[in-house]
N, C-alpha and C. Protein backbone atom coordinates (compact mmCIF):
# COMPACT_ATOMS: atom_id res chain seq x y z
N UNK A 1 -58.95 -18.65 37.23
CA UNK A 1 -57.73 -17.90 37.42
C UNK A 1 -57.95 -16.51 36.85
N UNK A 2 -57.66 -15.15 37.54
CA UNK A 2 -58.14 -13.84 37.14
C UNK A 2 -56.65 -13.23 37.02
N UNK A 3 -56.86 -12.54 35.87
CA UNK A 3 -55.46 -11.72 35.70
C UNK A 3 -55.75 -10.48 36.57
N UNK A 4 -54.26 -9.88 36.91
CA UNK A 4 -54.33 -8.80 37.44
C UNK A 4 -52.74 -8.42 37.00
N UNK A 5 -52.67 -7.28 36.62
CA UNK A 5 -51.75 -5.84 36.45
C UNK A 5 -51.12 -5.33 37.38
N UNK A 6 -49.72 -5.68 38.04
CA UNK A 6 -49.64 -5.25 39.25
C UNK A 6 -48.33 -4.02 39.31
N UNK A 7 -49.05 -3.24 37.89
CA UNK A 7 -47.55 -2.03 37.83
C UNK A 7 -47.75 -0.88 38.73
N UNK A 8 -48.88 -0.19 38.43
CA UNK A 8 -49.66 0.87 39.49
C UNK A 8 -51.08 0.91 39.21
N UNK A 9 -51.92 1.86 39.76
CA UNK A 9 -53.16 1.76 39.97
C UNK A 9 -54.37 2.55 38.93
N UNK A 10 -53.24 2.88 38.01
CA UNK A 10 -53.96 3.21 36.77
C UNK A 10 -53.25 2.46 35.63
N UNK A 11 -53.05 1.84 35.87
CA UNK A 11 -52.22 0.45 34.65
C UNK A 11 -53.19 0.22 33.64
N UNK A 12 -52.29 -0.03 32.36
CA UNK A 12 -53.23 -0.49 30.99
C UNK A 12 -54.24 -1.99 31.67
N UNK A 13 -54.98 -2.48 30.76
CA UNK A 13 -55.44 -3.59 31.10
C UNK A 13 -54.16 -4.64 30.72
N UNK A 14 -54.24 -5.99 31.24
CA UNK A 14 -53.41 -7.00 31.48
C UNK A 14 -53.35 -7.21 29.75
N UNK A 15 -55.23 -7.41 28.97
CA UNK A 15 -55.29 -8.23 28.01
C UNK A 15 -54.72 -7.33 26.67
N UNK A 16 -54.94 -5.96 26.73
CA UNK A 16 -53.88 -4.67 26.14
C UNK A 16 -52.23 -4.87 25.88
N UNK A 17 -51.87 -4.84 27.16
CA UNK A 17 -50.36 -5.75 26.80
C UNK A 17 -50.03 -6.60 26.11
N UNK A 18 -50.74 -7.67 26.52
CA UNK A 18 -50.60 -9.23 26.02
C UNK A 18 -50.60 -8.98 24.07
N UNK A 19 -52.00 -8.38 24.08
CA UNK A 19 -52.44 -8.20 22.85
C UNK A 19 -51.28 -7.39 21.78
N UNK A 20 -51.15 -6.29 22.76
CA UNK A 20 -49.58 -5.68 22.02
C UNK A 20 -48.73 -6.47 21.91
N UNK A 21 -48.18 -7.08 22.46
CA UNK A 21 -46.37 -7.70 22.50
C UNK A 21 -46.69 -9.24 21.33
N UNK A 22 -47.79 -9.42 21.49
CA UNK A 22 -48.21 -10.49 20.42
C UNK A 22 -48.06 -10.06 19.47
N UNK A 23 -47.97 -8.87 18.67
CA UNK A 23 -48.29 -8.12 17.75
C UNK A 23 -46.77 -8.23 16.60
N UNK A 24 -46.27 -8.76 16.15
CA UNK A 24 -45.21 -8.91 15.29
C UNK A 24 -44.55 -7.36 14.85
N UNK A 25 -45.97 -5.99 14.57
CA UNK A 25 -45.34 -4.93 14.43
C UNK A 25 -45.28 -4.14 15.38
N UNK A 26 -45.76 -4.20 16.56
CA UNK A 26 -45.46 -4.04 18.07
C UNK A 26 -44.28 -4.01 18.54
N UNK A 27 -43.89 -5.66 18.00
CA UNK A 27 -42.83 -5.89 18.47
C UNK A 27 -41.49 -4.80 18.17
N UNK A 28 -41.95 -5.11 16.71
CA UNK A 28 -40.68 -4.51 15.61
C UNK A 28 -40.72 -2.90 16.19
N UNK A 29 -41.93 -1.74 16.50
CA UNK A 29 -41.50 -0.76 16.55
C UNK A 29 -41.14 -0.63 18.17
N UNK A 30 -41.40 -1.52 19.65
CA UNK A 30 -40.43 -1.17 20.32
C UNK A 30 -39.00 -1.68 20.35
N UNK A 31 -38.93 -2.26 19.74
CA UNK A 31 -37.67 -2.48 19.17
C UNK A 31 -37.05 -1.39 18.71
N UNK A 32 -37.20 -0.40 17.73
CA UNK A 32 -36.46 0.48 17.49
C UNK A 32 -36.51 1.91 18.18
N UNK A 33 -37.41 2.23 19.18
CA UNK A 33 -37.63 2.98 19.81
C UNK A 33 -36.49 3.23 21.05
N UNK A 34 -35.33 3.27 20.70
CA UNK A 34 -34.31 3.99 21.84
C UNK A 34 -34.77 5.19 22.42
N UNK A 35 -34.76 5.91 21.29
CA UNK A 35 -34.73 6.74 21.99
C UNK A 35 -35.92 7.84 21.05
N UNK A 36 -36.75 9.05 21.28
CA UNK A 36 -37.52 9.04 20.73
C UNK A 36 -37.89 9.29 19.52
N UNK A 37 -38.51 9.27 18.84
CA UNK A 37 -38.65 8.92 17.28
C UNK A 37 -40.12 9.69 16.97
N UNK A 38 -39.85 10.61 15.66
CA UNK A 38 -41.63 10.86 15.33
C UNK A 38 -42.12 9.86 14.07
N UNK A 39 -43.37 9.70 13.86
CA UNK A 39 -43.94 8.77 13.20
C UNK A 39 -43.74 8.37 12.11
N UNK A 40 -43.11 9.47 10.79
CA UNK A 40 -42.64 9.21 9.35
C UNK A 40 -41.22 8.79 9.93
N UNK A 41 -40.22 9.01 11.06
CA UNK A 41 -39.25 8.09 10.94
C UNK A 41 -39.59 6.35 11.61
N UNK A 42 -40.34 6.01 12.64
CA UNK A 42 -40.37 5.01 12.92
C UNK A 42 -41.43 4.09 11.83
N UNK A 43 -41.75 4.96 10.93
CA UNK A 43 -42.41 3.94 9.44
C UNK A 43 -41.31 3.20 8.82
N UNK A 44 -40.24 4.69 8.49
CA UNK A 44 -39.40 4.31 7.86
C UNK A 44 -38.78 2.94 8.41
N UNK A 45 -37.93 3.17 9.66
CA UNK A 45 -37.57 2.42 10.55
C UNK A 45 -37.77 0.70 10.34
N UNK A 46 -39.23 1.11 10.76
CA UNK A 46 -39.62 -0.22 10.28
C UNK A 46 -40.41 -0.97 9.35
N UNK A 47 -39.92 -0.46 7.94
CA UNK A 47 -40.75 -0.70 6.68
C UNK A 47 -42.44 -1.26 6.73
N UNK A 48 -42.99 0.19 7.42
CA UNK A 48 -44.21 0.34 7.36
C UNK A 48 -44.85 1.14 7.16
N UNK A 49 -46.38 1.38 6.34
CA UNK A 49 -47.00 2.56 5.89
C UNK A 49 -47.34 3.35 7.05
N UNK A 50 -47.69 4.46 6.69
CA UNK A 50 -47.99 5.37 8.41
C UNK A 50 -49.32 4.97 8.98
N UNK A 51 -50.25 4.98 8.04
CA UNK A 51 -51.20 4.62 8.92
C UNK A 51 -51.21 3.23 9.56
N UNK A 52 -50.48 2.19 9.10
CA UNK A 52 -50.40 1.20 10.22
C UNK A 52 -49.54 1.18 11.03
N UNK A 53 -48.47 2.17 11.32
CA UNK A 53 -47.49 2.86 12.16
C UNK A 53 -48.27 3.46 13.31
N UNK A 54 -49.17 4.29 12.81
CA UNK A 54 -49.96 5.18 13.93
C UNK A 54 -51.19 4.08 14.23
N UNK A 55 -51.56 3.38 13.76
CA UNK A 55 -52.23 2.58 14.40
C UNK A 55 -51.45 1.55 15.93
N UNK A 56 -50.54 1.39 15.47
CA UNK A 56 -49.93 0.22 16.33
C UNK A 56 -49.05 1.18 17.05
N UNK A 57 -48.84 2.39 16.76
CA UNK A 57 -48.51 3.46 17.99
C UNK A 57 -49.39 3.75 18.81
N UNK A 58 -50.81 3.63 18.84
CA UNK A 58 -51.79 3.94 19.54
C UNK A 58 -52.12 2.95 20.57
N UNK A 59 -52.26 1.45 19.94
CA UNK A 59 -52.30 0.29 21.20
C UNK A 59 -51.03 0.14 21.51
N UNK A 60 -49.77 0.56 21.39
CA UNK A 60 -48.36 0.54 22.24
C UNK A 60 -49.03 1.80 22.98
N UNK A 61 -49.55 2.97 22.95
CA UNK A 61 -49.77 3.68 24.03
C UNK A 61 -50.72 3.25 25.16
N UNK A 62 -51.77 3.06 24.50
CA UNK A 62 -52.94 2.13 25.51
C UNK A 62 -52.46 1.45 26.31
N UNK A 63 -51.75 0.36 25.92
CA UNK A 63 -50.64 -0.51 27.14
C UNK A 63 -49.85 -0.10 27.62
N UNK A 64 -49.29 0.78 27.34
CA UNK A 64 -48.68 1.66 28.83
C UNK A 64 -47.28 1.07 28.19
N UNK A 65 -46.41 0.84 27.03
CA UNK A 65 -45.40 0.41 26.46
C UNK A 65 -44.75 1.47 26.19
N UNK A 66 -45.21 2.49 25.45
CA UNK A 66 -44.79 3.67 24.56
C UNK A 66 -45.62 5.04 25.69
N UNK A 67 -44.66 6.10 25.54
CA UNK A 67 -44.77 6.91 25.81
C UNK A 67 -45.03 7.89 24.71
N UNK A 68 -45.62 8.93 24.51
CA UNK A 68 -46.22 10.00 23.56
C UNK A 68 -45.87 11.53 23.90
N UNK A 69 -44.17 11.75 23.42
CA UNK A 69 -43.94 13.24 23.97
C UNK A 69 -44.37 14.67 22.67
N UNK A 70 -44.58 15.51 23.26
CA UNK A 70 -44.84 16.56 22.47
C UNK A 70 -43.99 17.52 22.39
N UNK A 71 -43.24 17.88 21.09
CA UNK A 71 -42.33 18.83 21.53
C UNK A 71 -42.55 20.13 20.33
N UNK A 72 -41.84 21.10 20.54
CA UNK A 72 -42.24 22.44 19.68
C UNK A 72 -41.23 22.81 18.67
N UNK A 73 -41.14 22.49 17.87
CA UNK A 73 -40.47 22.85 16.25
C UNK A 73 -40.20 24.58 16.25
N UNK A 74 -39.25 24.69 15.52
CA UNK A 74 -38.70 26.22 15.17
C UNK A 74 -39.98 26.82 14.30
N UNK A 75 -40.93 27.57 14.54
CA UNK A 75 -42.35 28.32 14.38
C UNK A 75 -43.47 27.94 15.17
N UNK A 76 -42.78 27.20 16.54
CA UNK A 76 -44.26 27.14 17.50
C UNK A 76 -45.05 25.88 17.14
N UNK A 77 -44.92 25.13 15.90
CA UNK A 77 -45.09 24.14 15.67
C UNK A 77 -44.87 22.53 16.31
N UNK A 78 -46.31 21.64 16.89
CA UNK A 78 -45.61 21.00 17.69
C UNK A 78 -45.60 19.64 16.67
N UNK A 79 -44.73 18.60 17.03
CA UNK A 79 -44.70 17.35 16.62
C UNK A 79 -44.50 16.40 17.51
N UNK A 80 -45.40 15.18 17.46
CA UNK A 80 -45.34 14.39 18.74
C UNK A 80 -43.77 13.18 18.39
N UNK A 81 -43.44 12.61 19.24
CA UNK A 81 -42.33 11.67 19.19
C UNK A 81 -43.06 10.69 20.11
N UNK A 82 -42.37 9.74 20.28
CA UNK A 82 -42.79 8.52 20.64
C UNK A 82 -41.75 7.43 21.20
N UNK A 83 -41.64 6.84 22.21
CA UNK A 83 -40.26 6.29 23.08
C UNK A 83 -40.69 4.92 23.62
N UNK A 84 -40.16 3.99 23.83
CA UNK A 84 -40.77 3.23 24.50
C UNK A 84 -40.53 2.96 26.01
N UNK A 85 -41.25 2.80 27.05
CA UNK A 85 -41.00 3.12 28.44
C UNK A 85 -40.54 1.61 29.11
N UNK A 86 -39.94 0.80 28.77
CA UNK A 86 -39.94 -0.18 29.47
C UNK A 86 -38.53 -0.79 29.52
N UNK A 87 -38.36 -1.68 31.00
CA UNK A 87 -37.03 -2.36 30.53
C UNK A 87 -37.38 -3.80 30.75
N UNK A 88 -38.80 -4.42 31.19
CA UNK A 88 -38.66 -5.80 31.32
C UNK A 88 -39.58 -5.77 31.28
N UNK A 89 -40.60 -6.86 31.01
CA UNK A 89 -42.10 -7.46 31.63
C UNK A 89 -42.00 -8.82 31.86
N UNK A 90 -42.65 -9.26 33.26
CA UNK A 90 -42.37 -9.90 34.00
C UNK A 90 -44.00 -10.33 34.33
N UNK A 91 -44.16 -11.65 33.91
CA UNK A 91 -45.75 -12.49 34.38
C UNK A 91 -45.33 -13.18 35.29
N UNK A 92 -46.18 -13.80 35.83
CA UNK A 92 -45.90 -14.83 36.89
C UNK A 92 -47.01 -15.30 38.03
N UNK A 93 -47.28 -16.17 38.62
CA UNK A 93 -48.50 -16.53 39.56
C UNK A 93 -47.94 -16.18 40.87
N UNK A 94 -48.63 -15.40 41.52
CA UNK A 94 -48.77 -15.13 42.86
C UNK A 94 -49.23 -16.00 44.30
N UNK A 95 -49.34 -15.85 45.25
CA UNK A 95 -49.24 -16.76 46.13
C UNK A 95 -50.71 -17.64 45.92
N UNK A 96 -51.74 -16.60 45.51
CA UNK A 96 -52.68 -16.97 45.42
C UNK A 96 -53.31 -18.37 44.35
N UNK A 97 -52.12 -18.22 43.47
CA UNK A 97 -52.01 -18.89 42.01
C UNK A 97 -52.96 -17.96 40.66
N UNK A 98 -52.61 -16.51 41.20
CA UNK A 98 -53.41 -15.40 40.27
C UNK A 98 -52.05 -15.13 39.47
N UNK A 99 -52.72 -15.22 37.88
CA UNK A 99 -51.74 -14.76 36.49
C UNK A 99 -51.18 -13.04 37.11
N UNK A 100 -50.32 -12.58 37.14
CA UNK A 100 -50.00 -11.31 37.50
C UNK A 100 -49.21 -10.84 36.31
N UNK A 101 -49.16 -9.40 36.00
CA UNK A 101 -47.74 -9.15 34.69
C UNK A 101 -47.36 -7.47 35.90
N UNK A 102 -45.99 -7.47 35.57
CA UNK A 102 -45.32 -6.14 35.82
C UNK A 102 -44.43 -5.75 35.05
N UNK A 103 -44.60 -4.37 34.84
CA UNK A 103 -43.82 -3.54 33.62
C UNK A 103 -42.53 -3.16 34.91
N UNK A 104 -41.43 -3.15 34.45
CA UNK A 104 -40.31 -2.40 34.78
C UNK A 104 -39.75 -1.41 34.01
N UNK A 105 -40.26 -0.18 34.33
CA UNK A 105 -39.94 1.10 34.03
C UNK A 105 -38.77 1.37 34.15
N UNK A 106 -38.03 1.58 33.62
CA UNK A 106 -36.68 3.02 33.79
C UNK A 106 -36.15 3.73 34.11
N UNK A 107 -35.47 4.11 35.00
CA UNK A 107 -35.56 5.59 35.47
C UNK A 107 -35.27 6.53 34.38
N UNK A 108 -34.15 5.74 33.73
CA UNK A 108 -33.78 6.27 32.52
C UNK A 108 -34.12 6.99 31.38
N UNK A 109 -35.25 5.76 30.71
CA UNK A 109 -36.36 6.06 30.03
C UNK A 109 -37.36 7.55 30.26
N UNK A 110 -37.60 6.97 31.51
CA UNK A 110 -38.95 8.28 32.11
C UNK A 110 -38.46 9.39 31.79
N UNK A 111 -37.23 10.01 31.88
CA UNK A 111 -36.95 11.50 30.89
C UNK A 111 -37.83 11.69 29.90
N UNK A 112 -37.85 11.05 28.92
CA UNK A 112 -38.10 11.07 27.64
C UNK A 112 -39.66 11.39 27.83
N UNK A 113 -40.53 11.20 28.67
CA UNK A 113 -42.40 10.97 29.01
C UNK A 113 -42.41 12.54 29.30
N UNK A 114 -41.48 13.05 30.11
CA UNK A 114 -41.54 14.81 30.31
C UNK A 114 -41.35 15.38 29.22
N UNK A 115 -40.25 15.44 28.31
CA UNK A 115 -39.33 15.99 27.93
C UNK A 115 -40.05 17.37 26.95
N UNK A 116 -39.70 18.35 26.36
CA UNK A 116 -40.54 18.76 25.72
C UNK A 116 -39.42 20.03 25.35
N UNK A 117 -39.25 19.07 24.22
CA UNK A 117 -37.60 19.79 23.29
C UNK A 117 -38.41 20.60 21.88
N UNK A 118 -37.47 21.66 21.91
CA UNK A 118 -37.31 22.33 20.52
C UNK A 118 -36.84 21.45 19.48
N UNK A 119 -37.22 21.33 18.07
CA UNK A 119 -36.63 20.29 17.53
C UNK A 119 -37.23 20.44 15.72
């Protein structure tokens, strides 16, 4: 039985996902990710040190979970924020009896992947 990714054609890998959402602090920071957040608040957020914040912000990006916006601070200064892009994931076997997963994106959300605020 072969997994396959059936969101679009540059999709994270299947085992990336999986591996994220398994992740207990994965979980916890898309969980608080409404709306976007930079990295000393989603530590706070979720009573965690930064570097294992920015670690587990990095494989939420890899999987295609979290989005990574950049925006420009009052002196030209930029600071990244961080959102999470999803409203469902959805596995399931196909006709073939192939493992499949699909992300359901947002329309909503997807603002936030452009956005590129003063702040």
């Amino acid at each position: 039985m072969s997994l396959e990714f059936s969101s679009s054609d540059d999709a994270p890998a299947f085992e990336r996902v999986i591996a994220a959402l398994d992740d207990d602090s994965c979980r916890e920071i898309i969980a608080v990710l409404e709306e976007p957040m930079t990295v000393p608040d989603i530590a706070e957020a979720t009573d965690r040190p930064l570097s294992t914040t920015y670690r587990k912000l990095d494989a939420l990006t890899e999987a295609g979970l979290v989005d990574e916006t950049v925006g420009v601070r009052h002196g030209g200064h930029q600071r990244s924020r961080y959102v999470a892009n999803l409203n469902r994931i959805s596995i399931g076997l196909d006709d073939d009896n192939e493992l499949y997963a699909n992300i359901d994106r947002s329309a909503e959300l997807s603002i936030w992947s452009n956005a590129k605020r003063e702040f």
